[in-house]
N, C-alpha and C. Protein backbone atom coordinates (compact mmCIF):
# COMPACT_ATOMS: atom_id res chain seq x y z
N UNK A 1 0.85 -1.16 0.00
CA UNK A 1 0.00 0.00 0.00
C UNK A 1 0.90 1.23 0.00
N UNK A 2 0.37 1.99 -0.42
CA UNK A 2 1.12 3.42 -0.88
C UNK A 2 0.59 4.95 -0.37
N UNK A 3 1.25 5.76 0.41
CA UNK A 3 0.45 6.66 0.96
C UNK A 3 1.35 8.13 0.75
N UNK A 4 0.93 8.98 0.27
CA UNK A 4 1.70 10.12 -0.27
C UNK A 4 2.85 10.08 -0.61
N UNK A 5 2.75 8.65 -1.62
CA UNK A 5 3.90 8.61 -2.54
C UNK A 5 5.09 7.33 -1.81
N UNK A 6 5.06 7.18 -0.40
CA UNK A 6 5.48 6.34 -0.12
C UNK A 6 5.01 4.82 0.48
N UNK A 7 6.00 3.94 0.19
CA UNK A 7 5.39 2.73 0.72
C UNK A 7 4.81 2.40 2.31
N UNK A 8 4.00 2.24 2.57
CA UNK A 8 3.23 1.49 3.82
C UNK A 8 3.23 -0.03 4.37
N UNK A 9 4.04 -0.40 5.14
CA UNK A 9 3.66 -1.81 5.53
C UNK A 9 2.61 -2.03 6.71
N UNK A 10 1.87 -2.80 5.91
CA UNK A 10 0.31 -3.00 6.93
C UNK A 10 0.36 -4.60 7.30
N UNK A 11 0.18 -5.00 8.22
CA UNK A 11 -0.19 -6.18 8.86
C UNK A 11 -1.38 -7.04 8.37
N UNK A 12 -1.64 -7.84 8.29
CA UNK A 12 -2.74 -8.68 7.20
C UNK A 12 -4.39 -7.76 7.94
N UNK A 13 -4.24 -7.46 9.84
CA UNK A 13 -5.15 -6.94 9.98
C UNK A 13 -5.58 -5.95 9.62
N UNK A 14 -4.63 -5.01 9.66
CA UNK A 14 -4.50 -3.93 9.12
C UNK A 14 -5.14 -3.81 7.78
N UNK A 15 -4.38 -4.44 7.06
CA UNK A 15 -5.06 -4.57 5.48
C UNK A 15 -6.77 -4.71 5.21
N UNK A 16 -6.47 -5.72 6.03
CA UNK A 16 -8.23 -6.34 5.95
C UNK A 16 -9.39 -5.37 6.42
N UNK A 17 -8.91 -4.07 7.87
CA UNK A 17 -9.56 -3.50 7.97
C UNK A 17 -9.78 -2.40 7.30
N UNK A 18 -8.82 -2.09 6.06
CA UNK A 18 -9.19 -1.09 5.21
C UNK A 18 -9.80 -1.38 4.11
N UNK A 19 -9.44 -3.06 3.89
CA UNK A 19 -10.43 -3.41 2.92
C UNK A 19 -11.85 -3.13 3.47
N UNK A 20 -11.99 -3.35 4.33
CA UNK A 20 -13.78 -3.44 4.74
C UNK A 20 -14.11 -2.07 4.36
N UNK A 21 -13.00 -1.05 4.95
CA UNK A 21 -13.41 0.31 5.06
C UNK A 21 -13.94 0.85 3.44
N UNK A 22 -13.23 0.68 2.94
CA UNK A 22 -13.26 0.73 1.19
C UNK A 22 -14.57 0.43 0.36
N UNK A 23 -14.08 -1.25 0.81
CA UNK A 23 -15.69 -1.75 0.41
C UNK A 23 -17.11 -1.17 0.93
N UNK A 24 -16.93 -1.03 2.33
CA UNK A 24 -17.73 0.20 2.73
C UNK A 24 -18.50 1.29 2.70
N UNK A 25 -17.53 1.75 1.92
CA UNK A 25 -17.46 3.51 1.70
C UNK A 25 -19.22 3.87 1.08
N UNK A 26 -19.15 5.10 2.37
CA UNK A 26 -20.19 5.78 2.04
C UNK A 26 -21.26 5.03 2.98
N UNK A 27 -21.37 4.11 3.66
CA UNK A 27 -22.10 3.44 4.48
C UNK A 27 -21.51 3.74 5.81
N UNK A 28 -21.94 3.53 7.25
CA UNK A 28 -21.74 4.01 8.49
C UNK A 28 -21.44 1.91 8.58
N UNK A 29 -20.31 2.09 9.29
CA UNK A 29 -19.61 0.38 9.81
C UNK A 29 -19.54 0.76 11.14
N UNK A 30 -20.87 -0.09 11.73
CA UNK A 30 -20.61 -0.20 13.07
C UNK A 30 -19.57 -1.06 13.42
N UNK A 31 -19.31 -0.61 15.45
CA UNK A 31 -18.51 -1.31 15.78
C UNK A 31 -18.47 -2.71 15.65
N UNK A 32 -19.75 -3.48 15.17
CA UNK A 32 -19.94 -4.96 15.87
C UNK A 32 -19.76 -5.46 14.46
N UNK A 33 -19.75 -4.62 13.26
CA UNK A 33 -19.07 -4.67 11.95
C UNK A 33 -17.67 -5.09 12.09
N UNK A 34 -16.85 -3.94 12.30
CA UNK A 34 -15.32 -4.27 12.49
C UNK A 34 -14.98 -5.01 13.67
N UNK A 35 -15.65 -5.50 14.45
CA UNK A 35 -15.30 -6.41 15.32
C UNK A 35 -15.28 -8.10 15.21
N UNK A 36 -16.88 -8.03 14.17
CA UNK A 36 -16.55 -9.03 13.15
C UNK A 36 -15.76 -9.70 12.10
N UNK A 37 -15.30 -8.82 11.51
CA UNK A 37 -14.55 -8.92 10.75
C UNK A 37 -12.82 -9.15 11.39
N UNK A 38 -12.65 -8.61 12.34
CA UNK A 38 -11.56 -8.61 12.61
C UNK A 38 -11.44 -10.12 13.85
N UNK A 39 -12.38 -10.88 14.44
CA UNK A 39 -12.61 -11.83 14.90
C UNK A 39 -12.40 -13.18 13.70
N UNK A 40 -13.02 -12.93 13.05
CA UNK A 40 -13.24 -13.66 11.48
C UNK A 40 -11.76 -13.74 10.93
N UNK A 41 -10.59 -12.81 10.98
CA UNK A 41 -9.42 -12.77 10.79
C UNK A 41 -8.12 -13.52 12.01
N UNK A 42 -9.07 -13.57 13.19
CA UNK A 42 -8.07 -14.02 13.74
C UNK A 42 -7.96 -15.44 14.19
N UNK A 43 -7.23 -16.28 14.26
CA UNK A 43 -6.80 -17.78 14.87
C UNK A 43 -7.90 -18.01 16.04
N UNK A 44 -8.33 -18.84 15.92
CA UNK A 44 -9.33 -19.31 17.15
C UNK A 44 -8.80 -19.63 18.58
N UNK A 45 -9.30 -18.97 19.74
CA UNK A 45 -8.82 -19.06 20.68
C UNK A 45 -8.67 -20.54 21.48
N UNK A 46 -7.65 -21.17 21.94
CA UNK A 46 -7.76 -22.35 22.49
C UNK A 46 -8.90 -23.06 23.39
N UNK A 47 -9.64 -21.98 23.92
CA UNK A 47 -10.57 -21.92 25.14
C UNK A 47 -11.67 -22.89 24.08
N UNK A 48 -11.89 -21.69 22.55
CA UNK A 48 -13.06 -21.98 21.82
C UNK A 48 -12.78 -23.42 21.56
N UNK A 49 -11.93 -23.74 21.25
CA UNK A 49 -11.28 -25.27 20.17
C UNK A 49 -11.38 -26.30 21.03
N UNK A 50 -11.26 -26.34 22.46
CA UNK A 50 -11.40 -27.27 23.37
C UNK A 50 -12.41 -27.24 23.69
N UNK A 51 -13.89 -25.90 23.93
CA UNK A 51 -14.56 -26.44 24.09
C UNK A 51 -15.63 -27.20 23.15
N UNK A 52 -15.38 -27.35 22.36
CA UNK A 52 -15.68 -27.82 21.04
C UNK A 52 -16.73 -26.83 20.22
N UNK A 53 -16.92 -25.90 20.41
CA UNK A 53 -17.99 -24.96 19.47
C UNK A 53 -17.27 -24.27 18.46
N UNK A 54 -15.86 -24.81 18.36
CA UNK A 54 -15.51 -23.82 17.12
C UNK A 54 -15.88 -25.40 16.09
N UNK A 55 -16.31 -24.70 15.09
CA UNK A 55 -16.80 -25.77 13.41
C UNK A 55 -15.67 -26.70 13.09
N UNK A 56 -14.00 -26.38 13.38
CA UNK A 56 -12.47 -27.16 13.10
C UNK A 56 -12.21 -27.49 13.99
N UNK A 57 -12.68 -27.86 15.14
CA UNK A 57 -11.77 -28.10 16.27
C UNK A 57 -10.92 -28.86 16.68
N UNK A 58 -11.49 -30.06 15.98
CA UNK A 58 -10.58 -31.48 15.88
C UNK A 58 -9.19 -30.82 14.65
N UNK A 59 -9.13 -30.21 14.14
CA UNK A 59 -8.45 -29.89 12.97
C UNK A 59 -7.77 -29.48 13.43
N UNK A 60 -8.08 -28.33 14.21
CA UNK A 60 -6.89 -27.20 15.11
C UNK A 60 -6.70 -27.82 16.33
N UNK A 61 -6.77 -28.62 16.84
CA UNK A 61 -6.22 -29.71 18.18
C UNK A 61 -5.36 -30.37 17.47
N UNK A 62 -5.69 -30.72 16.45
CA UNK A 62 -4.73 -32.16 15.81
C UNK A 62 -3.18 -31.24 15.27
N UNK A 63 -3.47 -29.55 14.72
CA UNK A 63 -2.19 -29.31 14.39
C UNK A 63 -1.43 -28.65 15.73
N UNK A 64 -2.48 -28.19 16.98
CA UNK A 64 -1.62 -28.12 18.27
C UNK A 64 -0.63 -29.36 18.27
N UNK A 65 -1.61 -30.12 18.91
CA UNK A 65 -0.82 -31.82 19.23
C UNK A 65 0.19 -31.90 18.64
N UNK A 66 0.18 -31.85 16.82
CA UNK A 66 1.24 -32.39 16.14
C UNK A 66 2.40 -31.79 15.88
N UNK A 67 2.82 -32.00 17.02
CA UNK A 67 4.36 -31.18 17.59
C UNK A 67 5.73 -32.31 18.07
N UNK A 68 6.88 -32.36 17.05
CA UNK A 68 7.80 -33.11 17.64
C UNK A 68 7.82 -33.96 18.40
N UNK A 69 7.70 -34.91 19.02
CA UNK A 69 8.50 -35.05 20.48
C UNK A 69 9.68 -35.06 21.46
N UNK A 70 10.59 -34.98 20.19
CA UNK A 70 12.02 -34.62 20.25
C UNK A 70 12.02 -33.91 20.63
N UNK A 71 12.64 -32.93 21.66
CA UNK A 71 13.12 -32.00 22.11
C UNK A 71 14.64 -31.74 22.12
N UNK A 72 15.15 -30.30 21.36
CA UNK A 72 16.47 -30.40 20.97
C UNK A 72 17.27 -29.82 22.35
N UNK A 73 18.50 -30.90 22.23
CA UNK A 73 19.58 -30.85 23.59
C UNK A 73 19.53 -29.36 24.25
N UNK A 74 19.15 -29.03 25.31
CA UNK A 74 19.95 -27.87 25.86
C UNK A 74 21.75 -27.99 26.18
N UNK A 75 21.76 -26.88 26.00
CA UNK A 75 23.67 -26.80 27.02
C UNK A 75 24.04 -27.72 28.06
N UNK A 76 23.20 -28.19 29.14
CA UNK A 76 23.47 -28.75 30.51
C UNK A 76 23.22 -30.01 29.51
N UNK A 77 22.28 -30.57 29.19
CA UNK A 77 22.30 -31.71 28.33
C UNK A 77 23.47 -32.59 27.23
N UNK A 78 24.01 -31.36 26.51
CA UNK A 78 24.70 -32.19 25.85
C UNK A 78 26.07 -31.95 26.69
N UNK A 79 26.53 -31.36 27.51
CA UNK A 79 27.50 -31.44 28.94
C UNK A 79 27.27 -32.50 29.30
N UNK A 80 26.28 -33.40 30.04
CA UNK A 80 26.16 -34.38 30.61
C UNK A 80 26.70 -35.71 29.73
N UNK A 81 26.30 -35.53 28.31
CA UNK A 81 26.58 -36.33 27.56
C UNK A 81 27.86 -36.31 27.02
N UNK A 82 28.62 -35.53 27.05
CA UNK A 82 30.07 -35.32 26.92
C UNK A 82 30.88 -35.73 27.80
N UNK A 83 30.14 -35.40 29.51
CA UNK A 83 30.93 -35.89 30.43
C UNK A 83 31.26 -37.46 30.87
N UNK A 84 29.62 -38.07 30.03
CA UNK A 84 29.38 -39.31 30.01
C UNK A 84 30.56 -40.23 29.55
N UNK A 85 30.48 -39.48 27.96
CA UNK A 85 31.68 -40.23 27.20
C UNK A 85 33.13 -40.55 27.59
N UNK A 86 33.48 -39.11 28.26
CA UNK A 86 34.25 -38.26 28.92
C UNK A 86 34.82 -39.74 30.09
N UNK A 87 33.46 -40.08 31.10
CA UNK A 87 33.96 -40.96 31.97
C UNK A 87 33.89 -42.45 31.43
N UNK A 88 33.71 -43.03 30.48
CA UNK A 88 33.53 -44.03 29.98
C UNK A 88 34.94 -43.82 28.94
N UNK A 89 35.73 -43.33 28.59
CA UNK A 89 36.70 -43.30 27.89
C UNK A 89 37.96 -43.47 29.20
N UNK A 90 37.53 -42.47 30.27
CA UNK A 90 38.99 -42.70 31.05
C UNK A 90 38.80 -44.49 31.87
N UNK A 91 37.37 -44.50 32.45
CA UNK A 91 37.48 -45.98 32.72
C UNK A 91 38.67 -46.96 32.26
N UNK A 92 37.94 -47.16 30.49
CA UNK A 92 38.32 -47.93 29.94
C UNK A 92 39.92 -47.46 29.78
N UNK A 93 40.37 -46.86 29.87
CA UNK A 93 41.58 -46.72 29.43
C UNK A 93 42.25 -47.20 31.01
N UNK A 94 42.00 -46.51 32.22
CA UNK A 94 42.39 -46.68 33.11
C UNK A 94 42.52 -48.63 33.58
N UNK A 95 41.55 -49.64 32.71
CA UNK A 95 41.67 -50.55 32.46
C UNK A 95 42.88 -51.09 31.99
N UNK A 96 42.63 -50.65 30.87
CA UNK A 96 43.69 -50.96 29.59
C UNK A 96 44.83 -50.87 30.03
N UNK A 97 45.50 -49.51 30.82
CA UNK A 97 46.61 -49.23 31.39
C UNK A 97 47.22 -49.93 32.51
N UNK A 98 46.09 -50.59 33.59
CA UNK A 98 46.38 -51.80 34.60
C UNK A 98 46.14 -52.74 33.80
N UNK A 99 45.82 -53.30 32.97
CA UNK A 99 46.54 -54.82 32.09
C UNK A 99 47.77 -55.24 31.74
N UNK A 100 48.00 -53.66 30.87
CA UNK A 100 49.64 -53.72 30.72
C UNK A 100 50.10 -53.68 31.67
N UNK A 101 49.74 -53.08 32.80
CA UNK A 101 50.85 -52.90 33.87
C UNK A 101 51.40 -54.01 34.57
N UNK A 102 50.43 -55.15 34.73
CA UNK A 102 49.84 -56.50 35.28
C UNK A 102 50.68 -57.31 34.31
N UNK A 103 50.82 -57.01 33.05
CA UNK A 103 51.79 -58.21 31.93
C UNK A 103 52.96 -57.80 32.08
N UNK A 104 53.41 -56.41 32.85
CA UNK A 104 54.64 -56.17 32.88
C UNK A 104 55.48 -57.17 34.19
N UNK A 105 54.36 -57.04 34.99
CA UNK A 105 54.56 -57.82 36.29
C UNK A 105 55.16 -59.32 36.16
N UNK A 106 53.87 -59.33 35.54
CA UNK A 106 54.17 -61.02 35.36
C UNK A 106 55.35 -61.61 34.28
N UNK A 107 55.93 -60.39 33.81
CA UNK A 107 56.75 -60.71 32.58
C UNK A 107 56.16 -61.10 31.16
N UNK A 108 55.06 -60.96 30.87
CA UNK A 108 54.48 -61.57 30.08
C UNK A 108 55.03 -60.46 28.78
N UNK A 109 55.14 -59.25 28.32
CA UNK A 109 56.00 -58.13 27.87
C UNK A 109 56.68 -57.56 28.91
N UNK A 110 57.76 -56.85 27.85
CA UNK A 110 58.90 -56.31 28.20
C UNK A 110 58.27 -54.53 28.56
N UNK A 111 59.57 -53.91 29.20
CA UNK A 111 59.08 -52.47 29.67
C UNK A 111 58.50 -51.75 28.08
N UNK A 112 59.87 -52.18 27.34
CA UNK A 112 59.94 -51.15 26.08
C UNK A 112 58.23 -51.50 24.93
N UNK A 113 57.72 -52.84 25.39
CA UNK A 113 56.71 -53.05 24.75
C UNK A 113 55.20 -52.07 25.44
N UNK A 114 56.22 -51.98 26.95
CA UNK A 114 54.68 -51.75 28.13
C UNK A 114 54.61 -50.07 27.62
N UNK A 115 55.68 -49.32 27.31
CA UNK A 115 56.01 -47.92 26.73
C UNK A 115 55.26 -47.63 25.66
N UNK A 116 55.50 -48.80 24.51
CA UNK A 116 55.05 -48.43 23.33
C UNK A 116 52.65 -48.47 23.59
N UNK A 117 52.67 -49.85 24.24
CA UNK A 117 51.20 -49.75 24.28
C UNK A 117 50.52 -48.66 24.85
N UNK A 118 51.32 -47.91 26.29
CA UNK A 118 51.09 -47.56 26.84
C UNK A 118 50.75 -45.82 26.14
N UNK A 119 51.57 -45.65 25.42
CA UNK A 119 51.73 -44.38 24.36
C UNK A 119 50.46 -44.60 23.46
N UNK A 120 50.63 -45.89 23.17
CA UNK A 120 49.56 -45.95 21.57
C UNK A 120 47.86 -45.75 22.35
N UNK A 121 47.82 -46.20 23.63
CA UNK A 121 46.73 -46.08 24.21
C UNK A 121 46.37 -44.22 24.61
N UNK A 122 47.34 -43.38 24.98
CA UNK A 122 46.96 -42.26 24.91
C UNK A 122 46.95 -41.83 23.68
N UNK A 123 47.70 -42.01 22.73
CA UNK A 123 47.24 -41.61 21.13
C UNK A 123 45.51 -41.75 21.21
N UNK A 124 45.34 -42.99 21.17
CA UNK A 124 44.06 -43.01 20.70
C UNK A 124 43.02 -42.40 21.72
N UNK A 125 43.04 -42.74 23.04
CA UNK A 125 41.69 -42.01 24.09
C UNK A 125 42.06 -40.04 22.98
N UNK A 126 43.30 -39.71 23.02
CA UNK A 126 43.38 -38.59 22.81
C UNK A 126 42.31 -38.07 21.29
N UNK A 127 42.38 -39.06 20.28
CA UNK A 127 41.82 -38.66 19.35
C UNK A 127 40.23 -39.00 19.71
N UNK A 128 39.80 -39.80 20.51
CA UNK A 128 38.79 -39.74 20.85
C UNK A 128 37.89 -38.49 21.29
N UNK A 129 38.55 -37.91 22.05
CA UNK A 129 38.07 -36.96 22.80
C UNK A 129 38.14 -35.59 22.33
């Protein structure tokens, strides 16, 4: 819409109530006119839809309802899940590291072998994480 030359941005209500006005013209629009009309424009109130007297109600319940159930991670959430991994990586390693230590004991490998696993095991937790 255009108003002494410049552009106007109107809101769909907005619009609609100048359409009426227009179409109007030259007739007196009571209030219970534009109140209509502007009721008629807007989304049905939840109150109406539940209590079942709006004509869609099942229609507009069904696109409330039909909402995700997924809910995407907050911050504290995917923290928890990091820390999770977080303690399930040192476990296992803290494992891994008393095995070798235990074959060193028993002689079962040598130091220079218990060095090398022992390295290759922080290589990898490291790329893990």
């Amino acid at each position: 819409m255009r108003r002494a030359g410049s552009d106007v941005e109107l809101t769909a209500l907005e619009f609609n109530l100048i359409e009426l006005l227009l179409r109007m013209a030259g007739q007196v629009v009571t209030r219970e006119r534009v109140a209509t009309a502007i009721t008629e424009l807007l989304p049905p109130s939840l109150q109406i839809v539940l209590s079942g007297t709006h004509p869609n109600g099942d229609a507009v319940i069904s696109q409330l309802l039909d909402v995700p159930s997924e809910i995407p991670l907050g911050p504290m959430d995917v923290l928890r899940g990091y820390e999770s991994a977080m303690t399930v990586i040192a476990e296992r390693t803290s494992s891994e590291l008393s095995g070798i230590s235990q074959a060193v004991c028993k002689g079962e490998i040598t130091r220079e072998e218990e060095e090398y696993l022992t390295q290759e095991r922080y290589v990898i937790d490291h790329l893990k994480t």
